[in-house]
C-alpha atoms as a PDB file:
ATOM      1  CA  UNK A   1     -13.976   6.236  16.276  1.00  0.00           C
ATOM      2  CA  UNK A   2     -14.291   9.644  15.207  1.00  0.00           C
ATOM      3  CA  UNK A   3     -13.804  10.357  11.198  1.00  0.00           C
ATOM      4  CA  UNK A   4     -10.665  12.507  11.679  1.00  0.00           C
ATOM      5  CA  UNK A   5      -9.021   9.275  13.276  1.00  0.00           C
ATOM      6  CA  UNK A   6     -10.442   7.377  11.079  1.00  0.00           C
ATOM      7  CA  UNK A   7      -8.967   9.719   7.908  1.00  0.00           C
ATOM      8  CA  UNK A   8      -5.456   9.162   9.448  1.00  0.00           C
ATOM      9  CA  UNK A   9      -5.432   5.412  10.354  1.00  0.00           C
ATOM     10  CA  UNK A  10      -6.205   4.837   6.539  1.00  0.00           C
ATOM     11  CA  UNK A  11      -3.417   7.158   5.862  1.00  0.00           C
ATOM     12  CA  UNK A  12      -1.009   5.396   8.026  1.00  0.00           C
ATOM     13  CA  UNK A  13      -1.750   2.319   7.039  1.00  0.00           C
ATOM     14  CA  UNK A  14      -1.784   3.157   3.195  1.00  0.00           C
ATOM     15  CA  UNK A  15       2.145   4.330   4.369  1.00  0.00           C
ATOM     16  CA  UNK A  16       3.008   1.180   5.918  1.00  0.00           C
ATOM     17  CA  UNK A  17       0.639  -0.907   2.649  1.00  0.00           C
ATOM     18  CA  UNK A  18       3.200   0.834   0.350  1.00  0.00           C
ATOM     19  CA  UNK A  19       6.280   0.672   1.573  1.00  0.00           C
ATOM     20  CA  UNK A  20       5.754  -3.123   2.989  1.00  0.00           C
ATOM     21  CA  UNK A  21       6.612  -4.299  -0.849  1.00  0.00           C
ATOM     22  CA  UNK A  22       9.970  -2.923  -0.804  1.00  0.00           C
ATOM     23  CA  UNK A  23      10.541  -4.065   2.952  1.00  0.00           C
ATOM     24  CA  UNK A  24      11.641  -7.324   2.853  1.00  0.00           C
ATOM     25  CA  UNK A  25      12.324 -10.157   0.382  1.00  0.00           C
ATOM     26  CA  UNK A  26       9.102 -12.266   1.853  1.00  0.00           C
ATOM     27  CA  UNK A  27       5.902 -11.578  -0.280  1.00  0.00           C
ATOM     28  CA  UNK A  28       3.611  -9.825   1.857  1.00  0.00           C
ATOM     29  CA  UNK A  29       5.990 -10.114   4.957  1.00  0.00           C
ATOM     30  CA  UNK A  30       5.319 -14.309   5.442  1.00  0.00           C
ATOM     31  CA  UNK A  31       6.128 -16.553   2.837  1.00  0.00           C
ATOM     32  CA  UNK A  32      10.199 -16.900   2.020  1.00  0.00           C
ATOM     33  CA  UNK A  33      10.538 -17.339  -2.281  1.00  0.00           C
ATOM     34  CA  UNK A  34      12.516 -20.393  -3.465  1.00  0.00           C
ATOM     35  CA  UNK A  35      14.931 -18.620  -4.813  1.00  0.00           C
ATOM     36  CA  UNK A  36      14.751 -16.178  -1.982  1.00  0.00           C
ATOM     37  CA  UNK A  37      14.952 -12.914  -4.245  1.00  0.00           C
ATOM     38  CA  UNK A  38      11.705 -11.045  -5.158  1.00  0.00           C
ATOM     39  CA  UNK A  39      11.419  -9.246  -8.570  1.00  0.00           C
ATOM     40  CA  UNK A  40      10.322  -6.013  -9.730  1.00  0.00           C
ATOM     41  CA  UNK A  41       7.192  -7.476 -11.497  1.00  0.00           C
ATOM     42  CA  UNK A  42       6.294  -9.179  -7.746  1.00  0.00           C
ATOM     43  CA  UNK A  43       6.906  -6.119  -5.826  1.00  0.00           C
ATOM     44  CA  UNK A  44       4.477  -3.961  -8.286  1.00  0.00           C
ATOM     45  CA  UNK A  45       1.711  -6.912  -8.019  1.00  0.00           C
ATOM     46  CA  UNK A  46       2.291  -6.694  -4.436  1.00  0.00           C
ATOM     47  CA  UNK A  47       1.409  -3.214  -4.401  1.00  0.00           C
ATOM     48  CA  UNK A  48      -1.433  -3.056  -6.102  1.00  0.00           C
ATOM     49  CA  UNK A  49      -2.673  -5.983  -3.650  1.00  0.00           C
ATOM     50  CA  UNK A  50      -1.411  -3.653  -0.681  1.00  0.00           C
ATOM     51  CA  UNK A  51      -3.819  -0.996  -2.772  1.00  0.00           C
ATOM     52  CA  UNK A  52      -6.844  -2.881  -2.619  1.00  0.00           C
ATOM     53  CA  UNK A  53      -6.614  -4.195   0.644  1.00  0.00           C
ATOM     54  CA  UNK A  54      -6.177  -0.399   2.001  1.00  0.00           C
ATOM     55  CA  UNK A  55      -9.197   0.331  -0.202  1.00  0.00           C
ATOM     56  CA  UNK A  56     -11.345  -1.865   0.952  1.00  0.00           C
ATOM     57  CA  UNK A  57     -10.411  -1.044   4.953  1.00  0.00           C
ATOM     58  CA  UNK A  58     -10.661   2.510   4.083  1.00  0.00           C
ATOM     59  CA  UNK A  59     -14.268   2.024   2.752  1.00  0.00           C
ATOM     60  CA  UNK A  60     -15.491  -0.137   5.984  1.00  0.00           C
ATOM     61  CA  UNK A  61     -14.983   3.122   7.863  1.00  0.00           C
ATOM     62  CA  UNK A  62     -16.524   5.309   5.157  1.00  0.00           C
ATOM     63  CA  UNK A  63     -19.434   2.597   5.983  1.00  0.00           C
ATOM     64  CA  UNK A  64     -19.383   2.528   9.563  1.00  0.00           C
ATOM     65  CA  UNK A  65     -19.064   6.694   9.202  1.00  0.00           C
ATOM     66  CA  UNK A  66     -22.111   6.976   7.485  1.00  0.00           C
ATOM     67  CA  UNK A  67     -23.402   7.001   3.873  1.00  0.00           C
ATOM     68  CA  UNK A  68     -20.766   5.783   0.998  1.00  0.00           C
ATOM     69  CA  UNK A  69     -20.027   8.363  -1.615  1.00  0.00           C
ATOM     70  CA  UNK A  70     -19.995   6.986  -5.247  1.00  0.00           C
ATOM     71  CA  UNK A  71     -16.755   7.151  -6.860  1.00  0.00           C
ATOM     72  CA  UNK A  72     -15.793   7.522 -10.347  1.00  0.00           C
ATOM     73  CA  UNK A  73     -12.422   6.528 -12.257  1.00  0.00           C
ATOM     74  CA  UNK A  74     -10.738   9.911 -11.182  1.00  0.00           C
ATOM     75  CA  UNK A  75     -10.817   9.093  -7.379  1.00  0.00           C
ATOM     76  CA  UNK A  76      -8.800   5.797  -8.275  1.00  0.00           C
ATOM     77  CA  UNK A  77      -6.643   7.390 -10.413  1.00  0.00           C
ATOM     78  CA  UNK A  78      -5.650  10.246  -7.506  1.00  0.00           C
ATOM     79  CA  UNK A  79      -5.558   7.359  -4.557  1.00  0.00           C
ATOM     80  CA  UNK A  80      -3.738   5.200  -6.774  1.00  0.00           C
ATOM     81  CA  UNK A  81      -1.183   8.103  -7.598  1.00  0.00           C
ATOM     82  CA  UNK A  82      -1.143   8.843  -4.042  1.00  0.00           C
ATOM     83  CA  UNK A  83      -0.191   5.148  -3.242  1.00  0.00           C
ATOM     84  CA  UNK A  84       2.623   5.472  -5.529  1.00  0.00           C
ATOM     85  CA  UNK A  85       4.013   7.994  -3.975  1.00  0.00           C
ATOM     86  CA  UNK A  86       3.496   6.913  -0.533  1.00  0.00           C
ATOM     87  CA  UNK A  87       5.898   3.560  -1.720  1.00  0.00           C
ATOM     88  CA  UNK A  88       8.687   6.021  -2.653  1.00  0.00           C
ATOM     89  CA  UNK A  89      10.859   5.635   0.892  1.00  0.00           C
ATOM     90  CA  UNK A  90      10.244   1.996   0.356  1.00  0.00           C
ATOM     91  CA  UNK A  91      11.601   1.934  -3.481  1.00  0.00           C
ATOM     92  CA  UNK A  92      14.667   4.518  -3.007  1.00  0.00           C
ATOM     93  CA  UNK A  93      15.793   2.201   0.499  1.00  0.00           C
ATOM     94  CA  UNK A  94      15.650  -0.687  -1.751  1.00  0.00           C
ATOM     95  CA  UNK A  95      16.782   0.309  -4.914  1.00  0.00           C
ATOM     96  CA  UNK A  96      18.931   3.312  -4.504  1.00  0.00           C
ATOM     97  CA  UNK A  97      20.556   3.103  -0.915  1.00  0.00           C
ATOM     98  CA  UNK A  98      20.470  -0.383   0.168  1.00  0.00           C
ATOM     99  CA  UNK A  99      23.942  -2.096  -1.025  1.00  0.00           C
ATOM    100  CA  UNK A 100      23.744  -5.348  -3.047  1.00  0.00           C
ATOM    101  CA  UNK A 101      23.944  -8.687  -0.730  1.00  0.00           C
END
């Protein structure tokens, strides 16, 4: 796989990982809630789990690429902000368009 695909696979999938919160009402897309509505507080914890799981795919390719580059608290902070935005289709369908059941 050559790094440029590589560089847009984690992109997509850091699209999908975002929005995939404010998708359904199913945590993670599988399990159905009890009372069958997620809350904001889930969604957010979601996210951050989508976050880390993107991470961590993103930096088997970095390894299979070659050599990992160390990164400090500012990389996290710029991903993490880049996450965030990524999730804001996701968050205006479900909040701001989509009409109450």
């Amino acid at each position: 796989m050559s790094l440029t695909l590589s560089v847009w696979l984690v992109l997509l999938l850091a699209f999908l990982g975002a929005n995939l919160p404010f998708a359904s009402q199913r945590v993670l897309g599988l399990v159905n809630l009890p009372r069958g509505r997620k809350s904001l507080a889930l969604r957010l914890a979601e996210l951050v789990l989508c976050y880390c799981v993107v991470g961590a795919l993103a930096l088997l390719l970095e390894r299979r690429a070659g050599q990992i580059a160390p990164q400090g608290w500012e990389f996290y902070a710029v991903t993490g902000a880049l996450f965030v935005t990524l999730a804001f289709p996701g968050f205006v369908y479900r909040y701001l368009l989509r009409t109450r059941d």
